[in-house]
PDB file of N, CA and C in Angstrom:
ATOM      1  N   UNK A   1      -5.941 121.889 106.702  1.00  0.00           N
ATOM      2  CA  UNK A   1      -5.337 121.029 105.727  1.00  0.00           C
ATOM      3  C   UNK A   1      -5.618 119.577 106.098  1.00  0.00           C
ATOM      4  N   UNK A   2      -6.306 118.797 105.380  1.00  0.00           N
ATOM      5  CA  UNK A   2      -5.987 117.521 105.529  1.00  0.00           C
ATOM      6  C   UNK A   2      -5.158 116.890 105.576  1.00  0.00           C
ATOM      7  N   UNK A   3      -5.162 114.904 106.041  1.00  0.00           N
ATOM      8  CA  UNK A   3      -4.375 114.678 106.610  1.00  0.00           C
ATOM      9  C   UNK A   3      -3.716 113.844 105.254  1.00  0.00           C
ATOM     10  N   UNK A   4      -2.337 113.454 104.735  1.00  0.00           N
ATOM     11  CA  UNK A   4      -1.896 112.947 103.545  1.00  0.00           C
ATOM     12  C   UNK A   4      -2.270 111.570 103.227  1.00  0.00           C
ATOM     13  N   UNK A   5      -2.484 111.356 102.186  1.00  0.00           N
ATOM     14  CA  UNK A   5      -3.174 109.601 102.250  1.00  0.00           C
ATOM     15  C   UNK A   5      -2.295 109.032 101.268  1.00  0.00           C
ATOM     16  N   UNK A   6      -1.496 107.884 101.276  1.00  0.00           N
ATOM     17  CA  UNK A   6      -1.362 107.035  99.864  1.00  0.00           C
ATOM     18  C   UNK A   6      -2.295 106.329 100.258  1.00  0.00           C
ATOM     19  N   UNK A   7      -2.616 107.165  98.433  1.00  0.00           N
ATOM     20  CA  UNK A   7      -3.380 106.159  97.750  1.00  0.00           C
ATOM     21  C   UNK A   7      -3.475 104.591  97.185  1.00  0.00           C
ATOM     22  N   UNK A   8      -2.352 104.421  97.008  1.00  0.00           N
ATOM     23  CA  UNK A   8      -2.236 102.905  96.802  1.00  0.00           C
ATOM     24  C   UNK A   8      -2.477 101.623  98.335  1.00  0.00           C
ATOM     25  N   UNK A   9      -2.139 102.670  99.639  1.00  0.00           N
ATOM     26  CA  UNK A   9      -2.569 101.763 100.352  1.00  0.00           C
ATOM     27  C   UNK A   9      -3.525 101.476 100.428  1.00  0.00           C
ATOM     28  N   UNK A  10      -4.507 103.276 100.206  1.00  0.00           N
ATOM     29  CA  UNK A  10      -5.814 103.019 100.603  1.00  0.00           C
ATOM     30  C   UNK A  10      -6.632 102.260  99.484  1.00  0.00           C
ATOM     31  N   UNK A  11      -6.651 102.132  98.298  1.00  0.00           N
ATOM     32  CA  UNK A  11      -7.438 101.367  97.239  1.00  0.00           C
ATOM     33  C   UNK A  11      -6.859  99.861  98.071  1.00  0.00           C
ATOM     34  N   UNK A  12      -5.975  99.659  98.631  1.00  0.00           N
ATOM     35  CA  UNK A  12      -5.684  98.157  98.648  1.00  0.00           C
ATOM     36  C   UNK A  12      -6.538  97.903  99.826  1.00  0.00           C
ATOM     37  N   UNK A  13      -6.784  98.923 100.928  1.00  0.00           N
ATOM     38  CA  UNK A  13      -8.000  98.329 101.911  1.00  0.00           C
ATOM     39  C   UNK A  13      -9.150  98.260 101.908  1.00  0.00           C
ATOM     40  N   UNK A  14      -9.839  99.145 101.558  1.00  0.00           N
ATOM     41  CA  UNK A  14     -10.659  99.608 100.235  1.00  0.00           C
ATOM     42  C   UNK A  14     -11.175  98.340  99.905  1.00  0.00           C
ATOM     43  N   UNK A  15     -10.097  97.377  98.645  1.00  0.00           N
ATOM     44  CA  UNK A  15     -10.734  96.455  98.045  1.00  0.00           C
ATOM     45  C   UNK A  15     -10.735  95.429  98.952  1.00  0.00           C
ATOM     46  N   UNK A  16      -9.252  94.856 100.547  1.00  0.00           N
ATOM     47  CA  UNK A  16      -9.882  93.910 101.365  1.00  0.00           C
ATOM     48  C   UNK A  16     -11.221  94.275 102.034  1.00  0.00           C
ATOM     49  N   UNK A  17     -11.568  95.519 101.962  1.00  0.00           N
ATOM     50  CA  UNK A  17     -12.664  95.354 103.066  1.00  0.00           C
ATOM     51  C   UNK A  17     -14.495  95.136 102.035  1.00  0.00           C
ATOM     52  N   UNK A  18     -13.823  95.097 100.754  1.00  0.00           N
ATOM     53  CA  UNK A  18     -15.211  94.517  99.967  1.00  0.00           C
ATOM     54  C   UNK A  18     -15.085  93.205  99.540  1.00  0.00           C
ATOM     55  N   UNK A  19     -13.503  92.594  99.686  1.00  0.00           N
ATOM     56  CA  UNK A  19     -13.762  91.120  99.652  1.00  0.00           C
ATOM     57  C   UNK A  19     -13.924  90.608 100.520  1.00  0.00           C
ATOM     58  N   UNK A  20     -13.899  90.987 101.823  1.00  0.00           N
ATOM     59  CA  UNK A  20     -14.309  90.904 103.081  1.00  0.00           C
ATOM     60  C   UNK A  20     -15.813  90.483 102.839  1.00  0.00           C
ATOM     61  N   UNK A  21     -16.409  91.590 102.740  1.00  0.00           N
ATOM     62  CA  UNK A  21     -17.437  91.280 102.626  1.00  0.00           C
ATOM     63  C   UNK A  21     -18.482  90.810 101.700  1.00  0.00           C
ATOM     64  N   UNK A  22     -17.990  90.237 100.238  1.00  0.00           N
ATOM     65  CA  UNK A  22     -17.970  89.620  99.421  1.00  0.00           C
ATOM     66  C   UNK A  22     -17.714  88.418  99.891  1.00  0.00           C
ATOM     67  N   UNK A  23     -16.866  87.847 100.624  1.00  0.00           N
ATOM     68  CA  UNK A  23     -16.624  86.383 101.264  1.00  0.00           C
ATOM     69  C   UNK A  23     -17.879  86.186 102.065  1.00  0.00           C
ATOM     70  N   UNK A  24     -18.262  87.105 103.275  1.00  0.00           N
ATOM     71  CA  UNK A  24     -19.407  87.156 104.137  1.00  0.00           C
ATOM     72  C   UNK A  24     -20.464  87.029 103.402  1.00  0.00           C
ATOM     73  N   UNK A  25     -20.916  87.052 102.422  1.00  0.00           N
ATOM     74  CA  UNK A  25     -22.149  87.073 101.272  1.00  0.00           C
ATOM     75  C   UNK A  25     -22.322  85.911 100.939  1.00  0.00           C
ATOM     76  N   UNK A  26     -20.888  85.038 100.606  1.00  0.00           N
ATOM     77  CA  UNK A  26     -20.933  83.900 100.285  1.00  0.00           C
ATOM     78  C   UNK A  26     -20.895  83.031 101.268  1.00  0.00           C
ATOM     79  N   UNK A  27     -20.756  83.322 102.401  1.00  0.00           N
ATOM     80  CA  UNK A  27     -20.391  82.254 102.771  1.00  0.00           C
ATOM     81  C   UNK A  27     -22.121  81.984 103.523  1.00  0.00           C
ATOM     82  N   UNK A  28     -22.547  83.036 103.824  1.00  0.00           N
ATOM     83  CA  UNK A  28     -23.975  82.980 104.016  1.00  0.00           C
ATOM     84  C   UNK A  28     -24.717  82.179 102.908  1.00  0.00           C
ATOM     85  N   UNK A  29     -24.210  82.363 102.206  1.00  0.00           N
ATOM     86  CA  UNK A  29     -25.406  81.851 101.028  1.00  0.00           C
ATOM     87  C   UNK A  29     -25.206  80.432 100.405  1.00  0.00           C
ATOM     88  N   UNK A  30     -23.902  80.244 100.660  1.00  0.00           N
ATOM     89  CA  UNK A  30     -23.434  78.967  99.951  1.00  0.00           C
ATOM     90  C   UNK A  30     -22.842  77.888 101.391  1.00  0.00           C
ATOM     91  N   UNK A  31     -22.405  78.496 102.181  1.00  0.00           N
ATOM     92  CA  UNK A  31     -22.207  77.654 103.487  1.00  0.00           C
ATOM     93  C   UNK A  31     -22.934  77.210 104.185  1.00  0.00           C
ATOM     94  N   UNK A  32     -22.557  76.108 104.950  1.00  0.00           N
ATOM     95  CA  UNK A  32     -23.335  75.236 106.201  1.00  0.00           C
ATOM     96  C   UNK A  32     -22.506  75.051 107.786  1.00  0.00           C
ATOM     97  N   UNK A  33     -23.381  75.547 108.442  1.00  0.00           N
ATOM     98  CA  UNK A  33     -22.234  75.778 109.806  1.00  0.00           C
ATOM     99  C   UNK A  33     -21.517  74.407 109.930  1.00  0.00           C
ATOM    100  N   UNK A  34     -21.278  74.829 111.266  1.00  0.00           N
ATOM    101  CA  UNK A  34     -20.013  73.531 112.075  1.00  0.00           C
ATOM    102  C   UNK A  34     -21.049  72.560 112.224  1.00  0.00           C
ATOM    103  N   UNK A  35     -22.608  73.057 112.609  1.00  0.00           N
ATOM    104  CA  UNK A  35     -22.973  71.773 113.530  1.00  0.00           C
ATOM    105  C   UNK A  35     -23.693  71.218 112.292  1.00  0.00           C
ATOM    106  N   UNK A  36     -24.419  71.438 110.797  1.00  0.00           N
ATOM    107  CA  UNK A  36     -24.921  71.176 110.043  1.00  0.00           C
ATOM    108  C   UNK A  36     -23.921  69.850 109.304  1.00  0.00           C
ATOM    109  N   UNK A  37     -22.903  70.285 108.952  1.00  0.00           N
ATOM    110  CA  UNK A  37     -21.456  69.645 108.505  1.00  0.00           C
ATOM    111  C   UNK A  37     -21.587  68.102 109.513  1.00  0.00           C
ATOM    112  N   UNK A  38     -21.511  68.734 110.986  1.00  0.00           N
ATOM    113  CA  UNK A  38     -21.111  67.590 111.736  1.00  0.00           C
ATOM    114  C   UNK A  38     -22.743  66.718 111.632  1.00  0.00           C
ATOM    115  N   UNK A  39     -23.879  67.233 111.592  1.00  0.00           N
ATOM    116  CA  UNK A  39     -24.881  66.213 111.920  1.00  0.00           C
ATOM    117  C   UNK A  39     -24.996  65.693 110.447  1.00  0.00           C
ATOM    118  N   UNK A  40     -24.302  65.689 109.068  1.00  0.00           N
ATOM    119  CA  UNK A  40     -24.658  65.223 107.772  1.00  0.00           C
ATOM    120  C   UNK A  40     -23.547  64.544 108.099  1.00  0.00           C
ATOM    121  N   UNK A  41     -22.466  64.478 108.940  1.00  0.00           N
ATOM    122  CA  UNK A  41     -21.339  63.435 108.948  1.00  0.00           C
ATOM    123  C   UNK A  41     -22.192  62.432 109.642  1.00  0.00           C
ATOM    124  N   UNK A  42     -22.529  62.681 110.905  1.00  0.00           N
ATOM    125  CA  UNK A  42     -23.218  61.192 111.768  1.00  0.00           C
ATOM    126  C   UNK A  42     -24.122  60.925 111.199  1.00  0.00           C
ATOM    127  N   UNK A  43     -25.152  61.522 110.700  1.00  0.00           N
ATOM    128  CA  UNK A  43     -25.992  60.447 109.546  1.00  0.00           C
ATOM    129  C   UNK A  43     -25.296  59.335 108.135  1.00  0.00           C
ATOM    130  N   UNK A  44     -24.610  60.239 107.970  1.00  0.00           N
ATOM    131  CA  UNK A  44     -23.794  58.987 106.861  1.00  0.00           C
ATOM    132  C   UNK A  44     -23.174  58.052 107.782  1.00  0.00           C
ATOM    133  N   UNK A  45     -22.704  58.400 108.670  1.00  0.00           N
ATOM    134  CA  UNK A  45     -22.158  57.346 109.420  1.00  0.00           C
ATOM    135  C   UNK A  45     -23.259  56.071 109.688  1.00  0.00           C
ATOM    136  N   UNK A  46     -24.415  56.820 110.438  1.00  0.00           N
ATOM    137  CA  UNK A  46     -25.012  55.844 111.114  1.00  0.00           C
ATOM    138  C   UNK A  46     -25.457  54.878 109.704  1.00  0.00           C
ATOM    139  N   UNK A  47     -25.766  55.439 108.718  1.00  0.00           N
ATOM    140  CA  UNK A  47     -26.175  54.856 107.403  1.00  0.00           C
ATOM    141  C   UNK A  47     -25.231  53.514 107.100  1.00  0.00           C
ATOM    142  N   UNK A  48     -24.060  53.905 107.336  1.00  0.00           N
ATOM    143  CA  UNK A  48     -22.879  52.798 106.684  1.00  0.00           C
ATOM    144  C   UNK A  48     -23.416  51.945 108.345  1.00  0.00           C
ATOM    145  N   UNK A  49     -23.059  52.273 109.445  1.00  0.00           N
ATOM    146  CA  UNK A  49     -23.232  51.131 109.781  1.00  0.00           C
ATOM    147  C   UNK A  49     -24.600  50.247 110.111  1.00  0.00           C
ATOM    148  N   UNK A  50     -25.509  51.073 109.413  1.00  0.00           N
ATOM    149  CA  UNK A  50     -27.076  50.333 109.657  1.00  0.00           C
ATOM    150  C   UNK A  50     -26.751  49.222 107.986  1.00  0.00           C
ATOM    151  N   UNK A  51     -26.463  49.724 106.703  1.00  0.00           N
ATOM    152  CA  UNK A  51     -25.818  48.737 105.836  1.00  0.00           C
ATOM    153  C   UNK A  51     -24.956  47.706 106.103  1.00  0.00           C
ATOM    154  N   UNK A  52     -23.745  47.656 107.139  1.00  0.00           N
ATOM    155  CA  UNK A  52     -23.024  46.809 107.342  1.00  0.00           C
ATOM    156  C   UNK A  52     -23.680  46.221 108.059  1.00  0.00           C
ATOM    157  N   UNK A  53     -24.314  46.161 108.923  1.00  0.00           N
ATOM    158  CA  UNK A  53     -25.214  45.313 110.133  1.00  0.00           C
ATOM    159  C   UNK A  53     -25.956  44.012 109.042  1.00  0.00           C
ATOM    160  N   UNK A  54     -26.703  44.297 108.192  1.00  0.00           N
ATOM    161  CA  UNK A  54     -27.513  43.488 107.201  1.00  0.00           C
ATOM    162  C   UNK A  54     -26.740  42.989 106.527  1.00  0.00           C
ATOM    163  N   UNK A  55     -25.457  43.164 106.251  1.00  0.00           N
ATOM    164  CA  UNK A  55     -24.728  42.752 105.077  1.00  0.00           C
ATOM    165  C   UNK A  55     -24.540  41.161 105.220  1.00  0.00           C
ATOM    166  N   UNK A  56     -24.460  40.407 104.508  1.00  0.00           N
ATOM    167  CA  UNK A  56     -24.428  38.403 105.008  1.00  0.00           C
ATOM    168  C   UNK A  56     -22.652  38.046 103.919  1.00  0.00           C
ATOM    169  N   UNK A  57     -22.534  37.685 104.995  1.00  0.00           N
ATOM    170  CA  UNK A  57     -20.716  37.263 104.954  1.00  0.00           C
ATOM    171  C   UNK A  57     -21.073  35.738 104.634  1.00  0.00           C
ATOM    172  N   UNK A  58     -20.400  35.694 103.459  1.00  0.00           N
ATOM    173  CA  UNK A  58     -20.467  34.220 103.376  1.00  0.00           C
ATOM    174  C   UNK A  58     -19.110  33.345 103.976  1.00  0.00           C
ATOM    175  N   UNK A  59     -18.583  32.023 103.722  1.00  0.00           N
ATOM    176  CA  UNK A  59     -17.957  31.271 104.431  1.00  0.00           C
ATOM    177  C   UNK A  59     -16.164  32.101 104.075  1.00  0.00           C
ATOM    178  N   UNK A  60     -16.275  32.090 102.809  1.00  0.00           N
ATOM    179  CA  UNK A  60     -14.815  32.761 102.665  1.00  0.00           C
ATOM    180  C   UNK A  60     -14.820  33.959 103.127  1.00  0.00           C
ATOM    181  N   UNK A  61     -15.708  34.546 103.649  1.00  0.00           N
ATOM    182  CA  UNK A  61     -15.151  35.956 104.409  1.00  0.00           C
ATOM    183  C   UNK A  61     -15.400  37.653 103.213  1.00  0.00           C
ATOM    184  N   UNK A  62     -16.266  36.571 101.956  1.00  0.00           N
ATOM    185  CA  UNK A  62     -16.565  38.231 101.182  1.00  0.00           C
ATOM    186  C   UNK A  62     -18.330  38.445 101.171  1.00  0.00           C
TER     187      UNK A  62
END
């Protein structure tokens, strides 16, 4: 004899373990790691301050 199952639990793991991996699909395909994220942050950075460096301040300060 087999062993008794609800069913309602099991459809409910069932469907986390295909949005599971429905998330994993996406996130491959549409994501950018930690270090991609962090090296498009220090380039904008360095950008703003290679712009501010050139920028010419006149006497009142704008």
């Amino acid at each position: 004899m087999g062993e008794i199952v609800n069913l309602r639990r099991a459809r409910k793991i069932a469907k986390r373990r295909e949005d599971a991996a429905r998330a994993a699909e996406n996130r491959f395909a549409h994501g950018r790691t930690k270090n991609e994220r962090a090296l498009e942050e220090a380039r904008a950075e360095k950008s703003r301050r290679e712009l501010d460096a050139h920028r010419l301040e006149t006497e009142d300060g704008r």
